[in-house]
N, C-alpha and C. Protein backbone atom coordinates (compact mmCIF):
# COMPACT_ATOMS: atom_id res chain seq x y z
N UNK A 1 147.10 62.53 -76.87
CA UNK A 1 146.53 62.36 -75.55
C UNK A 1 147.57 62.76 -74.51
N UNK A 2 147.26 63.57 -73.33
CA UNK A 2 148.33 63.93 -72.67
C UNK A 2 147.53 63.28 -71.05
N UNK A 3 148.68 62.45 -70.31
CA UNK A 3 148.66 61.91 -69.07
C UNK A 3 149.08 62.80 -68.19
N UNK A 4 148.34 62.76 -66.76
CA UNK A 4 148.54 63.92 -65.61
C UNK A 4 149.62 62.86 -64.58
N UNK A 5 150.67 63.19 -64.55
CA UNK A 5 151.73 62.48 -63.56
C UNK A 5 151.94 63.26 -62.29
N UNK A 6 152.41 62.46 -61.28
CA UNK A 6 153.01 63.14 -60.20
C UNK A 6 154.28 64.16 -60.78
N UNK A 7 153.98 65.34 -60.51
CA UNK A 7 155.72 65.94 -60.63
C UNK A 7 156.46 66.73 -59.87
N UNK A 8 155.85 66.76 -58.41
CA UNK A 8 157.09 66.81 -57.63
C UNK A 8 155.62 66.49 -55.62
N UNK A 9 156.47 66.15 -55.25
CA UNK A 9 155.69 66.21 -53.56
C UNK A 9 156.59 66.09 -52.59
N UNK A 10 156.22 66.59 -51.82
CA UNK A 10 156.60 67.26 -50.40
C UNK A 10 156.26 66.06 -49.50
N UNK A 11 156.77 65.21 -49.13
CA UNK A 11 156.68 63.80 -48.57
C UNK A 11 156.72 64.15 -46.54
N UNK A 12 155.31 64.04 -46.16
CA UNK A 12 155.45 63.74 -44.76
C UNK A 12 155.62 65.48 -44.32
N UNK A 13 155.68 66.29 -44.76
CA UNK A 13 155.67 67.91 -44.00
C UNK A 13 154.53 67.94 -42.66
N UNK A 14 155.48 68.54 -42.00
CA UNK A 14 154.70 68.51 -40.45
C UNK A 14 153.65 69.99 -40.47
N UNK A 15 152.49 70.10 -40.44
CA UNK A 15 151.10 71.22 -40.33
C UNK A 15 151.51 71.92 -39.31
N UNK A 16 152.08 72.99 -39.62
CA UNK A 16 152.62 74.38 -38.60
C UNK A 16 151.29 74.99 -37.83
N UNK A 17 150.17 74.81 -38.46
CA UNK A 17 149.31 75.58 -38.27
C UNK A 17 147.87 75.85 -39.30
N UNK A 18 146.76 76.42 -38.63
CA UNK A 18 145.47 76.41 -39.70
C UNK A 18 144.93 77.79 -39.38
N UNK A 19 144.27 78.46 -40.28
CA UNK A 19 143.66 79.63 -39.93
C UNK A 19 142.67 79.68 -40.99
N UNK A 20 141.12 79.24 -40.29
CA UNK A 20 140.26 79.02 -40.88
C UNK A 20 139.26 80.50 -41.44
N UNK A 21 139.89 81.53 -40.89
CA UNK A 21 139.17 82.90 -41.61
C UNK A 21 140.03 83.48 -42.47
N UNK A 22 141.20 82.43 -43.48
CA UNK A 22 141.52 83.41 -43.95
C UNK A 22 140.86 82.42 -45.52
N UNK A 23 141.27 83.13 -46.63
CA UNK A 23 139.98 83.08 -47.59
C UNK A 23 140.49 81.22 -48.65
N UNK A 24 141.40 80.92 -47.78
CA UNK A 24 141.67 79.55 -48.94
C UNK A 24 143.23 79.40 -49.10
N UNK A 25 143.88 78.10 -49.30
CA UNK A 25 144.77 78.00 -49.83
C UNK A 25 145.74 77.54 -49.11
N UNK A 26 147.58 76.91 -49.36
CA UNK A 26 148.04 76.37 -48.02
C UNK A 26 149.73 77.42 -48.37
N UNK A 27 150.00 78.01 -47.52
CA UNK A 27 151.35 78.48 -46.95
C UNK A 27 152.20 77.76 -47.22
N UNK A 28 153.35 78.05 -47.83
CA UNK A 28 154.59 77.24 -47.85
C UNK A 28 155.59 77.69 -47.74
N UNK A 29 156.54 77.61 -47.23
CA UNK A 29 157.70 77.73 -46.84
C UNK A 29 158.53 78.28 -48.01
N UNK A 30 158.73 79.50 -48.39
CA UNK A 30 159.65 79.70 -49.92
C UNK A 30 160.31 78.71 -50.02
N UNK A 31 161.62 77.89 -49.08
CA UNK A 31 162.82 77.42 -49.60
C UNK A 31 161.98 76.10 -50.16
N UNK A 32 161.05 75.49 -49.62
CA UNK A 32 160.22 74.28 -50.02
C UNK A 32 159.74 74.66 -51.45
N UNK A 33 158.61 75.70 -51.18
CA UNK A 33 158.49 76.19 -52.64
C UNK A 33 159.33 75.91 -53.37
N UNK A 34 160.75 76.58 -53.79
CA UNK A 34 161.99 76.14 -54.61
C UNK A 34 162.18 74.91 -54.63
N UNK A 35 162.74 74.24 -53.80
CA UNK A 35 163.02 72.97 -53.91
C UNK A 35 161.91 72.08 -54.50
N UNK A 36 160.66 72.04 -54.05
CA UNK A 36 159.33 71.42 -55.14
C UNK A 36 159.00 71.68 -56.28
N UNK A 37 160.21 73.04 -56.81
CA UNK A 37 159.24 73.52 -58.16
C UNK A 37 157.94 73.97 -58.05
N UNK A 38 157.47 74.52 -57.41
CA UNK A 38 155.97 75.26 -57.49
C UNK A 38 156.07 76.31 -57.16
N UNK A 39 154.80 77.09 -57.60
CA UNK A 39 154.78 78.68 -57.75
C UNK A 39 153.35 78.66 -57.33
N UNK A 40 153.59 80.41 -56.60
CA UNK A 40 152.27 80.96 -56.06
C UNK A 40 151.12 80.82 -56.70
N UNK A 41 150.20 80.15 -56.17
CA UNK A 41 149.23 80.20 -57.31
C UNK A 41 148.96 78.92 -57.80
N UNK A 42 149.49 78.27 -57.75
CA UNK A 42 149.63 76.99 -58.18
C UNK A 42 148.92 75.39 -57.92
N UNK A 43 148.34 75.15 -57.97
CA UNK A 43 147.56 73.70 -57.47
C UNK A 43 147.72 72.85 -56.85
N UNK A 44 147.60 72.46 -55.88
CA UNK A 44 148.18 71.15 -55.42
C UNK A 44 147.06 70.36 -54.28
N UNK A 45 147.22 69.19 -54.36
CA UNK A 45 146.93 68.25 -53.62
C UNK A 45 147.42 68.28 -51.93
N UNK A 46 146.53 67.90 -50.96
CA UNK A 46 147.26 67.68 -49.84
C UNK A 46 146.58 66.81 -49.35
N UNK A 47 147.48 66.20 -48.53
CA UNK A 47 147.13 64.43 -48.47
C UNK A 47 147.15 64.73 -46.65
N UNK A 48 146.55 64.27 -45.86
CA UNK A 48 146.42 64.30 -44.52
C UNK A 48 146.68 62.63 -43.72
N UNK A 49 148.01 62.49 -43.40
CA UNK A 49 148.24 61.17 -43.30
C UNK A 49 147.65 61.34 -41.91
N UNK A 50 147.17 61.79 -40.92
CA UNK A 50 146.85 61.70 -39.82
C UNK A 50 145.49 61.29 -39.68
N UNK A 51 145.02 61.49 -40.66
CA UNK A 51 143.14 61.55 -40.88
C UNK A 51 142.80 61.16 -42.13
N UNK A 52 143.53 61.14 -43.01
CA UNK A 52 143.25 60.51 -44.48
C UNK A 52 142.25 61.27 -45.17
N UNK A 53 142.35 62.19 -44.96
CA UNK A 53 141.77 63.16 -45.56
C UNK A 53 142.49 64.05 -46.84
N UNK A 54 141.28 64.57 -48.23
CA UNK A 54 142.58 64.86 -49.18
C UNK A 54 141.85 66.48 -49.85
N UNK A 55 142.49 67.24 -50.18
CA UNK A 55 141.80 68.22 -51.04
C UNK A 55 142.64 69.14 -51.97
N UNK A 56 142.14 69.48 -52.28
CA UNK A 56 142.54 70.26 -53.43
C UNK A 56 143.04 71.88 -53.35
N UNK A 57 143.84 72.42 -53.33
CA UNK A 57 144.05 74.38 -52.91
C UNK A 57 145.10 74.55 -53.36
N UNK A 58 145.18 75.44 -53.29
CA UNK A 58 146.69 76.40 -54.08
C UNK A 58 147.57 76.79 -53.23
N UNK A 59 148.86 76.92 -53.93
CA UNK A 59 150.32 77.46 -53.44
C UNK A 59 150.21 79.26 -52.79
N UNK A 60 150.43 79.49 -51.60
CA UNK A 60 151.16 81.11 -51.55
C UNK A 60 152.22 80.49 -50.25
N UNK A 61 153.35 81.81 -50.71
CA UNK A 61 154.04 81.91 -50.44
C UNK A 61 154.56 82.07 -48.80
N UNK A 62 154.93 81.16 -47.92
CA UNK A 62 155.79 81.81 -46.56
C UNK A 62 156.65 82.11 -46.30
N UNK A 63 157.21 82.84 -45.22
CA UNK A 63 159.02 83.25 -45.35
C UNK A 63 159.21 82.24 -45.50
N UNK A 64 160.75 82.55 -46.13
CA UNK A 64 161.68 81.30 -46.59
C UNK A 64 162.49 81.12 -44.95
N UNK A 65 162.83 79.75 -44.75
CA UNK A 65 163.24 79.49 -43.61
C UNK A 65 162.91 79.60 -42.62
N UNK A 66 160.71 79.70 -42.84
CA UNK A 66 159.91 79.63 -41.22
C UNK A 66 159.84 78.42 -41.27
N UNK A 67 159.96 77.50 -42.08
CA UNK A 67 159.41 75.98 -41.44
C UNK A 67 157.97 75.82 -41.83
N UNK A 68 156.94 76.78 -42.43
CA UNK A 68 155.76 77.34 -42.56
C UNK A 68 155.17 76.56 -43.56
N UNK A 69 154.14 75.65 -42.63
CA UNK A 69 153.02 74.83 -43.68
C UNK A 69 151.98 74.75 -43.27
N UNK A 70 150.90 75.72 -43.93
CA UNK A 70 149.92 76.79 -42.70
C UNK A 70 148.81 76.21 -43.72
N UNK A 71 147.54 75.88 -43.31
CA UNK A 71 146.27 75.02 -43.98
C UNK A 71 145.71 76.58 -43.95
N UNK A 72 144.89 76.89 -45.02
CA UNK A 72 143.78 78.32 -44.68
C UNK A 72 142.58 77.79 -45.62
N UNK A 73 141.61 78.90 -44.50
CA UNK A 73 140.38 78.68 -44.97
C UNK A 73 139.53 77.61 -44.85
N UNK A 74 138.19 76.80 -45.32
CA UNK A 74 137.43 75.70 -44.51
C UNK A 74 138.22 74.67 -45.13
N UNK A 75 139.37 74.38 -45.37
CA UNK A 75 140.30 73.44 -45.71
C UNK A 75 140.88 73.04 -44.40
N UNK A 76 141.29 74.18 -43.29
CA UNK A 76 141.59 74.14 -41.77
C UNK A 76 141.02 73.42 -40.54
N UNK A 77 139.33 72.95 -41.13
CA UNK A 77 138.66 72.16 -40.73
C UNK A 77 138.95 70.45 -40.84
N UNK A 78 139.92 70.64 -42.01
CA UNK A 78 140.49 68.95 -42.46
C UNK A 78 141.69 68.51 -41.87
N UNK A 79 142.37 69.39 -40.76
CA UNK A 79 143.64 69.34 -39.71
C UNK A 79 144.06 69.94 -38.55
N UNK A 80 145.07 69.43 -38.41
CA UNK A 80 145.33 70.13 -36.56
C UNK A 80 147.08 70.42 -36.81
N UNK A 81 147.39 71.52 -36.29
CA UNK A 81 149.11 71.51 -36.19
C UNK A 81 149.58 70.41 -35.80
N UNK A 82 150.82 70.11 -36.32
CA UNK A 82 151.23 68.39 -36.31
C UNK A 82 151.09 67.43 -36.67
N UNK A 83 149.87 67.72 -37.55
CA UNK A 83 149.72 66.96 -38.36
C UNK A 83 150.51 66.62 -39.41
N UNK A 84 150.91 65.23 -40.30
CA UNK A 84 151.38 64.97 -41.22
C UNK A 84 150.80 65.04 -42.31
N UNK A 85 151.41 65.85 -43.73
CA UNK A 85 150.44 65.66 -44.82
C UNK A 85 151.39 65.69 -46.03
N UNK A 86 151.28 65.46 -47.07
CA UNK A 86 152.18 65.52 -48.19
C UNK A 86 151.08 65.99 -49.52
N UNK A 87 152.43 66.69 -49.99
CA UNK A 87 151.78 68.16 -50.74
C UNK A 87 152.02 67.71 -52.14
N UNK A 88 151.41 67.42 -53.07
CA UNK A 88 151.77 66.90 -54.78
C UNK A 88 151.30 67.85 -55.33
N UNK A 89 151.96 68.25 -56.80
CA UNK A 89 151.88 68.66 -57.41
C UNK A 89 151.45 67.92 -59.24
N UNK A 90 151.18 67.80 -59.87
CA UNK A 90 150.98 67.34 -61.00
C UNK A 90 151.78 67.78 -62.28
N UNK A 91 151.52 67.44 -63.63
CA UNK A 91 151.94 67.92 -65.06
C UNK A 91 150.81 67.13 -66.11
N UNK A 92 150.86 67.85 -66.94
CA UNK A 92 150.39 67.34 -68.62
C UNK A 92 151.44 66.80 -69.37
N UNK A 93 151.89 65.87 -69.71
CA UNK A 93 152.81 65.23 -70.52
C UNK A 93 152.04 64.22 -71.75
N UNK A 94 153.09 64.42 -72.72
CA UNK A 94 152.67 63.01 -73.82
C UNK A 94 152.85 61.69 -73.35
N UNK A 95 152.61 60.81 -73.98
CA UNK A 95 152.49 59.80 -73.44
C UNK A 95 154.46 59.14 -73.83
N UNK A 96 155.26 60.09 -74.40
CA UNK A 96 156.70 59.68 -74.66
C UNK A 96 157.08 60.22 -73.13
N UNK A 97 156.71 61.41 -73.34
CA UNK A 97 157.19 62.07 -71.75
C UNK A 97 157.17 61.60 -70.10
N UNK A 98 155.82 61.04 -70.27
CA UNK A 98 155.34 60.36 -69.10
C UNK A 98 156.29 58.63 -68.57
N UNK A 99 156.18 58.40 -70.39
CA UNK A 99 156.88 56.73 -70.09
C UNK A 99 158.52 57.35 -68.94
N UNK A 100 158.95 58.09 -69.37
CA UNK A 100 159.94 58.56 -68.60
C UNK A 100 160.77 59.53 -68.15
N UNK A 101 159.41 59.93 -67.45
CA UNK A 101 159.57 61.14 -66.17
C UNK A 101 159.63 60.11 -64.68
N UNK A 102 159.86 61.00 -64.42
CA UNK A 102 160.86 60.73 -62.93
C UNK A 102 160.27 61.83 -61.94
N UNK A 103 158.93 61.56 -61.26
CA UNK A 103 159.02 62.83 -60.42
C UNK A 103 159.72 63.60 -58.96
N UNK A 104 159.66 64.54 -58.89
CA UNK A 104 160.96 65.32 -57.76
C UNK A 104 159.75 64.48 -56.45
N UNK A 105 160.68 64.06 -55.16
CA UNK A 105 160.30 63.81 -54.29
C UNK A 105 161.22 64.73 -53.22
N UNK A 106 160.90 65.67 -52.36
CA UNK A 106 161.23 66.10 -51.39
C UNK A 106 161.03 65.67 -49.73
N UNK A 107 161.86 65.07 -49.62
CA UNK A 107 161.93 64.50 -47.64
C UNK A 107 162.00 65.86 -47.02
N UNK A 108 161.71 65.98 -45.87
CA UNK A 108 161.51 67.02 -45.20
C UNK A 108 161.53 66.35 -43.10
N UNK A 109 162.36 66.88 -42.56
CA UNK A 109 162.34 66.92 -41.23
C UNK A 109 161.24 67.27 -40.41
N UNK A 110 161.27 67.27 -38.63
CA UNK A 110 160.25 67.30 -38.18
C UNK A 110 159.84 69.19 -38.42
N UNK A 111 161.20 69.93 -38.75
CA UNK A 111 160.38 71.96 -39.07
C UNK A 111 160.49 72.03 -40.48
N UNK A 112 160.24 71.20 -41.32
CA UNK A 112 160.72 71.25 -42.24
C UNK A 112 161.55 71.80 -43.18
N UNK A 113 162.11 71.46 -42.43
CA UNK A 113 163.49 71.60 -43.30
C UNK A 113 163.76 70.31 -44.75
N UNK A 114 164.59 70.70 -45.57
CA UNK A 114 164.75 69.45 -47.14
C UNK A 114 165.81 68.71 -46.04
N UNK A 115 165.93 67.70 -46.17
CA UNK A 115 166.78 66.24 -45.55
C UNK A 115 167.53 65.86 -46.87
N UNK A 116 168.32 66.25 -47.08
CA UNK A 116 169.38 65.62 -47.88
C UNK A 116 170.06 64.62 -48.47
């Protein structure tokens, strides 16, 4: 049996922006990308602490070092720039793996920048 864990999130990232004609998915900042472990393409959760709102879309890529956490598509309808939201990612693990994993948590400033 394999358990779905948290394995890495983007804690509190400030919503740069939404652009509801473009076809899906949320912008990220390369250096964030790296630091979260996730890749283009990739799945994730986004949590809307401003509105409590949650959904589901995939990873692409923004310059590295815009600060860039851009909502697209009718997902853009679920926020406003400035908004707060935190970005999770998941895994498949055994149930040895899971007892002790440790998932990556990334803090992030008001342009997001990683906080150290």
């Amino acid at each position: 049996m394999q358990r779905f864990m948290l394995r890495s999130k983007i804690h509190r990232a400030t919503l740069t922006g939404t652009d509801l004609d473009y076809e899906g998915s949320i912008a990220i900042d390369r250096n964030l990308i790296e630091v979260a472990q996730l890749l283009p393409g990739e799945q994730v959760h986004v949590l809307n602490v401003n509105n409590g709102s949650r959904l589901v879309t995939y990873v692409i890529e923004a310059p590295a070092g815009s600060g860039t956490m851009l909502l697209n598509g009718p997902a853009a309808r679920l926020a406003v720039p400035g908004d707060k939201v935190v970005v999770l990612s998941y895994a498949g693990m055994s149930e040895e793996e899971a007892r002790s994993w440790k998932p990556l948590v990334i803090y992030v400033d008001e342009k997001n920048r990683v906080v150290k």
